[in-house]
C-alpha atoms as a PDB file:
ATOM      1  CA  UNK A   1       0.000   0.000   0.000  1.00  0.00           C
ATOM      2  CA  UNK A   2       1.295   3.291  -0.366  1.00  0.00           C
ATOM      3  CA  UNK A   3       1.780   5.853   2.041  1.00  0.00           C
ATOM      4  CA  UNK A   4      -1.151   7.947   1.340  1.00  0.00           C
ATOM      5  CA  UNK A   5      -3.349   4.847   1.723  1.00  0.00           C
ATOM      6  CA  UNK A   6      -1.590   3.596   4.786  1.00  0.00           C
ATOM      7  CA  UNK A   7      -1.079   6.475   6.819  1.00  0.00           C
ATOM      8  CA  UNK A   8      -4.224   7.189   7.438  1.00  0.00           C
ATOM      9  CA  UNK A   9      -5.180   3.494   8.763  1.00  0.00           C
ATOM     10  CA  UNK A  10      -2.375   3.693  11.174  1.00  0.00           C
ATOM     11  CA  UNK A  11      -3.487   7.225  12.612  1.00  0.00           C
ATOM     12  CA  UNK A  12      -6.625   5.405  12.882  1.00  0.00           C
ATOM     13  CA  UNK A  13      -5.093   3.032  14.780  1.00  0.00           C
ATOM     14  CA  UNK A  14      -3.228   4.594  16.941  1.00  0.00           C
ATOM     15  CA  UNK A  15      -6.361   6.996  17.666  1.00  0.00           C
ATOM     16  CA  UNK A  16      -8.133   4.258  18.703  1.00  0.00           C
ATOM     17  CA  UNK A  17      -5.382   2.420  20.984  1.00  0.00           C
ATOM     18  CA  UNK A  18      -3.489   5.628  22.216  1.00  0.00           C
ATOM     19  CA  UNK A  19      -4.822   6.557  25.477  1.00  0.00           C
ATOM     20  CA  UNK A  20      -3.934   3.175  26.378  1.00  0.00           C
ATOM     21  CA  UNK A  21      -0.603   4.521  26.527  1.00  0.00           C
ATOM     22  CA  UNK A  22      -1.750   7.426  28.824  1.00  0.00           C
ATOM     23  CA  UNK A  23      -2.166   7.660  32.883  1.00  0.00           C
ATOM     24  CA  UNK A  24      -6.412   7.567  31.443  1.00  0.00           C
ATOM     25  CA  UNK A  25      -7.146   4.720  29.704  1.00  0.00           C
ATOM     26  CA  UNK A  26     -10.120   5.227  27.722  1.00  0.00           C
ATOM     27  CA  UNK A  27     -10.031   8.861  27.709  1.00  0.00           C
ATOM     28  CA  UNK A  28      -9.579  10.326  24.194  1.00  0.00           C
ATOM     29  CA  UNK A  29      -6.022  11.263  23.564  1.00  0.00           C
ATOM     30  CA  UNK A  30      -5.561  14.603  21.517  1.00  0.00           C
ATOM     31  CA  UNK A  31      -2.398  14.528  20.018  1.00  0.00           C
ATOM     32  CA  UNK A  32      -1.056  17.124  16.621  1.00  0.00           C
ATOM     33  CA  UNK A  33      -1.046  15.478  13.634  1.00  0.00           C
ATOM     34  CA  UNK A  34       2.477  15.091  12.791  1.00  0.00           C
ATOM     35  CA  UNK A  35       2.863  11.113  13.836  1.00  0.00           C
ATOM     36  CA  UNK A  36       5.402   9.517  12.020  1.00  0.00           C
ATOM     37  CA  UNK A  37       3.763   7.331   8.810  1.00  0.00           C
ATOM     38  CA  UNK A  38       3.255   3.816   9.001  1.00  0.00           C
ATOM     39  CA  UNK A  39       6.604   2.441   7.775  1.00  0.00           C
ATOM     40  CA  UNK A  40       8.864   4.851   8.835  1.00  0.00           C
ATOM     41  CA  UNK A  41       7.555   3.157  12.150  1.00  0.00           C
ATOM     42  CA  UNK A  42       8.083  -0.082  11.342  1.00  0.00           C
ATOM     43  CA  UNK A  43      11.627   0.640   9.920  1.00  0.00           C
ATOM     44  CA  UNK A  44      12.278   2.021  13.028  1.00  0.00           C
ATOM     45  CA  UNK A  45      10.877  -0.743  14.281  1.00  0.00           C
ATOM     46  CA  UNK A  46      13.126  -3.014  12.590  1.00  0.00           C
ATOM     47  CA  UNK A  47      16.442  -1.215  12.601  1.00  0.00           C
ATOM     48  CA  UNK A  48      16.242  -1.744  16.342  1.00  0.00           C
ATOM     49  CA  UNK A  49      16.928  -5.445  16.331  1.00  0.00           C
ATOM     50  CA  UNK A  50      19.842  -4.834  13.719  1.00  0.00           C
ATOM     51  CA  UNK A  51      22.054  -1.748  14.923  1.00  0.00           C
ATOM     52  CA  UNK A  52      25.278  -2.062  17.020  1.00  0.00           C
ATOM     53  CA  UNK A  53      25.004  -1.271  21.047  1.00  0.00           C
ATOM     54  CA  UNK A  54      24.581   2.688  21.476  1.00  0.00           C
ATOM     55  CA  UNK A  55      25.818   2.820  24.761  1.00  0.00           C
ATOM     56  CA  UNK A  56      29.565   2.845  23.621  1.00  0.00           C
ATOM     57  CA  UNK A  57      28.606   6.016  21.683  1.00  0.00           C
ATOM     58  CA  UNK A  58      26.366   7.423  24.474  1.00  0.00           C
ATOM     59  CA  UNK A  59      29.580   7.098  27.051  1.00  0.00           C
ATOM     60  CA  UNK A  60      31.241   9.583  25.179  1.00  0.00           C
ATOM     61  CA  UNK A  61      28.522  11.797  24.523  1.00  0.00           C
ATOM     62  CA  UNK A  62      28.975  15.344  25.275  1.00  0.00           C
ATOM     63  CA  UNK A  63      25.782  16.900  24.334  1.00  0.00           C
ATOM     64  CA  UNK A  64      23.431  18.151  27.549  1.00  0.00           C
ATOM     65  CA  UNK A  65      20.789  15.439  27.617  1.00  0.00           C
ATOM     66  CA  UNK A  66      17.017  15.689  29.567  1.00  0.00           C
ATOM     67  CA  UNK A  67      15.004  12.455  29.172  1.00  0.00           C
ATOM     68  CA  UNK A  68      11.675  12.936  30.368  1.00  0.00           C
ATOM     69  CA  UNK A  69       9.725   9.764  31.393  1.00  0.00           C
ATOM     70  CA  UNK A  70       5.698   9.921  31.962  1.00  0.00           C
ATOM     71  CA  UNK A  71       4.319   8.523  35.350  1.00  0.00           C
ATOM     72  CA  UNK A  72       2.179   5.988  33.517  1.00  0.00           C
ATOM     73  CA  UNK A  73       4.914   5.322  31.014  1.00  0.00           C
ATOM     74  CA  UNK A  74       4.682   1.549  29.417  1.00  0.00           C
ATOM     75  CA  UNK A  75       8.273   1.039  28.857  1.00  0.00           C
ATOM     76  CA  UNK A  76       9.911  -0.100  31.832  1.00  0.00           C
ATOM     77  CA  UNK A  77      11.315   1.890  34.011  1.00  0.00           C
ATOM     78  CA  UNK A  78      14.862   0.710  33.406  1.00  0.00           C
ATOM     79  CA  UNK A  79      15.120   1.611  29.911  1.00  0.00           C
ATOM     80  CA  UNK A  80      15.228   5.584  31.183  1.00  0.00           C
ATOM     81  CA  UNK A  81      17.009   4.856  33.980  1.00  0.00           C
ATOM     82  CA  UNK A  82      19.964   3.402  31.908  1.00  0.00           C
ATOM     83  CA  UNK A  83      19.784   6.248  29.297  1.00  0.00           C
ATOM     84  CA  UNK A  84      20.216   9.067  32.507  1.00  0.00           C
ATOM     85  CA  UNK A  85      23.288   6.998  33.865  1.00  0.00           C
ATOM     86  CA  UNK A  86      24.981   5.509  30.555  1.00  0.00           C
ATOM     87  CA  UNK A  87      24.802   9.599  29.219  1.00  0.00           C
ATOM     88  CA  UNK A  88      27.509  11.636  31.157  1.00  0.00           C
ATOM     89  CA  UNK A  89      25.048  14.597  32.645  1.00  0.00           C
ATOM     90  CA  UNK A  90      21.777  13.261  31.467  1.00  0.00           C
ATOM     91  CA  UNK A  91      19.668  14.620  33.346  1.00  0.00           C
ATOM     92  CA  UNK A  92      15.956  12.417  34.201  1.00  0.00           C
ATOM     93  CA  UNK A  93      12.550  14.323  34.861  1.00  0.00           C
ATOM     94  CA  UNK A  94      10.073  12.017  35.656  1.00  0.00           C
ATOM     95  CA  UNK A  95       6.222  13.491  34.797  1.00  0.00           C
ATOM     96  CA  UNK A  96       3.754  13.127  36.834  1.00  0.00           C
ATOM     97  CA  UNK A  97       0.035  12.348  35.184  1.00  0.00           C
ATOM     98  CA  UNK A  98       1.485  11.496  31.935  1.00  0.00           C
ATOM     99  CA  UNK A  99       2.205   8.507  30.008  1.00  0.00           C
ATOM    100  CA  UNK A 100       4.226   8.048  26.832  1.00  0.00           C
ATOM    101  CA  UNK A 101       2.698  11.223  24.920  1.00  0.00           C
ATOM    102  CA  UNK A 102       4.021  13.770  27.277  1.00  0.00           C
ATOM    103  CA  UNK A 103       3.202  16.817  25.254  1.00  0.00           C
ATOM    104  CA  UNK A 104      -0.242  15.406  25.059  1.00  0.00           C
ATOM    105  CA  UNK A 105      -0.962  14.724  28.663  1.00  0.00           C
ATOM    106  CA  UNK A 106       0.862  17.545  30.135  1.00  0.00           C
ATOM    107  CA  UNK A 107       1.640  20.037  27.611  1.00  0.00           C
ATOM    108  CA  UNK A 108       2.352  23.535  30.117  1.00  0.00           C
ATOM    109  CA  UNK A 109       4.576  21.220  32.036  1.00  0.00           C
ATOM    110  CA  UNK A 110       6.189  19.394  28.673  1.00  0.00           C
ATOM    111  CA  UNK A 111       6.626  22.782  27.509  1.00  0.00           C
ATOM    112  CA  UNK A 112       8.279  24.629  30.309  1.00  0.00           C
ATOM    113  CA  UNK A 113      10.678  21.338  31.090  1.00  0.00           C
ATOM    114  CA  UNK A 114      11.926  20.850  27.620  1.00  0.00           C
ATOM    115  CA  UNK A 115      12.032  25.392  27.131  1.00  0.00           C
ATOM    116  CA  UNK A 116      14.028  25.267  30.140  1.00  0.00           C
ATOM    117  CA  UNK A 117      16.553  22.810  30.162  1.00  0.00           C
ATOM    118  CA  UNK A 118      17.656  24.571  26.377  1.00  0.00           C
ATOM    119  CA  UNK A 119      17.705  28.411  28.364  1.00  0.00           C
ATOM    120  CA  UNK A 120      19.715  26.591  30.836  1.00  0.00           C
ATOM    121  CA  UNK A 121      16.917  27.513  33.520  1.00  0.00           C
ATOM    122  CA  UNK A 122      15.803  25.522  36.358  1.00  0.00           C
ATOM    123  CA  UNK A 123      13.996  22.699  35.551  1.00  0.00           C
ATOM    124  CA  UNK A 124      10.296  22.789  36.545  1.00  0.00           C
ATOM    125  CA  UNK A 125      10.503  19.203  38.335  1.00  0.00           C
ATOM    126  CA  UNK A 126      13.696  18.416  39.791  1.00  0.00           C
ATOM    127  CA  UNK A 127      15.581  15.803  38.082  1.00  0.00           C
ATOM    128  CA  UNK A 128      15.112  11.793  39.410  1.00  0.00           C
ATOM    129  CA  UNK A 129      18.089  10.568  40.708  1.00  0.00           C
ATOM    130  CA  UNK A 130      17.134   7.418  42.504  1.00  0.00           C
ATOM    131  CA  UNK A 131      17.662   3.486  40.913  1.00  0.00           C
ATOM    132  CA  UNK A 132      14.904   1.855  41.453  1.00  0.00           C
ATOM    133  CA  UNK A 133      11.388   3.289  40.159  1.00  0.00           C
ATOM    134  CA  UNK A 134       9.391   5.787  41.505  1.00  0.00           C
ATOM    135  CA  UNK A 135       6.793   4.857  43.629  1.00  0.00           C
ATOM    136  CA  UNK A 136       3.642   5.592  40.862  1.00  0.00           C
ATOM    137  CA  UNK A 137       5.863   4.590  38.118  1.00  0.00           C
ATOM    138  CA  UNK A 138       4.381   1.819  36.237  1.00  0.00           C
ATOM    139  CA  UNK A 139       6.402  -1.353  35.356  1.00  0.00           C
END
């Protein structure tokens, strides 16, 4: 199929499954329209299982880093928690009332994090530093 056929199925889709991915399940997710198409997804998708280890690369990195993880997040936990201590200064904000689609859930708060951290401001949340999960963090 091509992309102008296909696209629209998978916004569909992920209309009708996103606020699974949310700290609402059920509640109607209102996200902007730029989702990535179909297969660019999948390629992503894909390339995962076939590119080297990043965390060689991410040990040297010397770019400031913020990685902001959503309370009701579906990844686990330890997939952010690695990125904040394999990247030299990362720097981990952990959102309350929000899942995967941050900016969706918690815009004002997504906003002023992410417009902060590149003014070199004080974040709005102070950074997680602790190893294990926080306590509403979902596994």
């Amino acid at each position: 199929m091509p992309d102008e056929e296909i696209d629209p199925l998978f916004d569909e889709l992920l209309s009708s499954v996103g606020s699974a991915a949310t700290c609402r399940p059920g509640r109607p997710l209102h996200e902007t329209a730029s989702r990535s198409g179909f297969y660019s997804n999948q390629m992503i998708s894909e390339d995962v299982l076939k590119v080297p280890d990043p965390r060689p690369a991410l040990r040297r990195a010397a770019a400031p880093t913020l990685i902001l993880r959503g309370q009701c997040e579906y990844k686990r936990w330890e997939i952010a928690r690695e990125y904040r201590d394999v990247i030299p200064g990362a720097k981990l904000v952990h959102v309350p009332g929000a899942g995967h689609v941050i900016d969706a859930e918690q815009p004002g708060l997504h906003r002023s994090a992410v417009t902060a951290f590149l003014t070199g401001r004080p974040l709005p949340l102070t950074p997680y530093t602790g190893r294990n999960a926080p306590p509403t963090t979902r596994r």
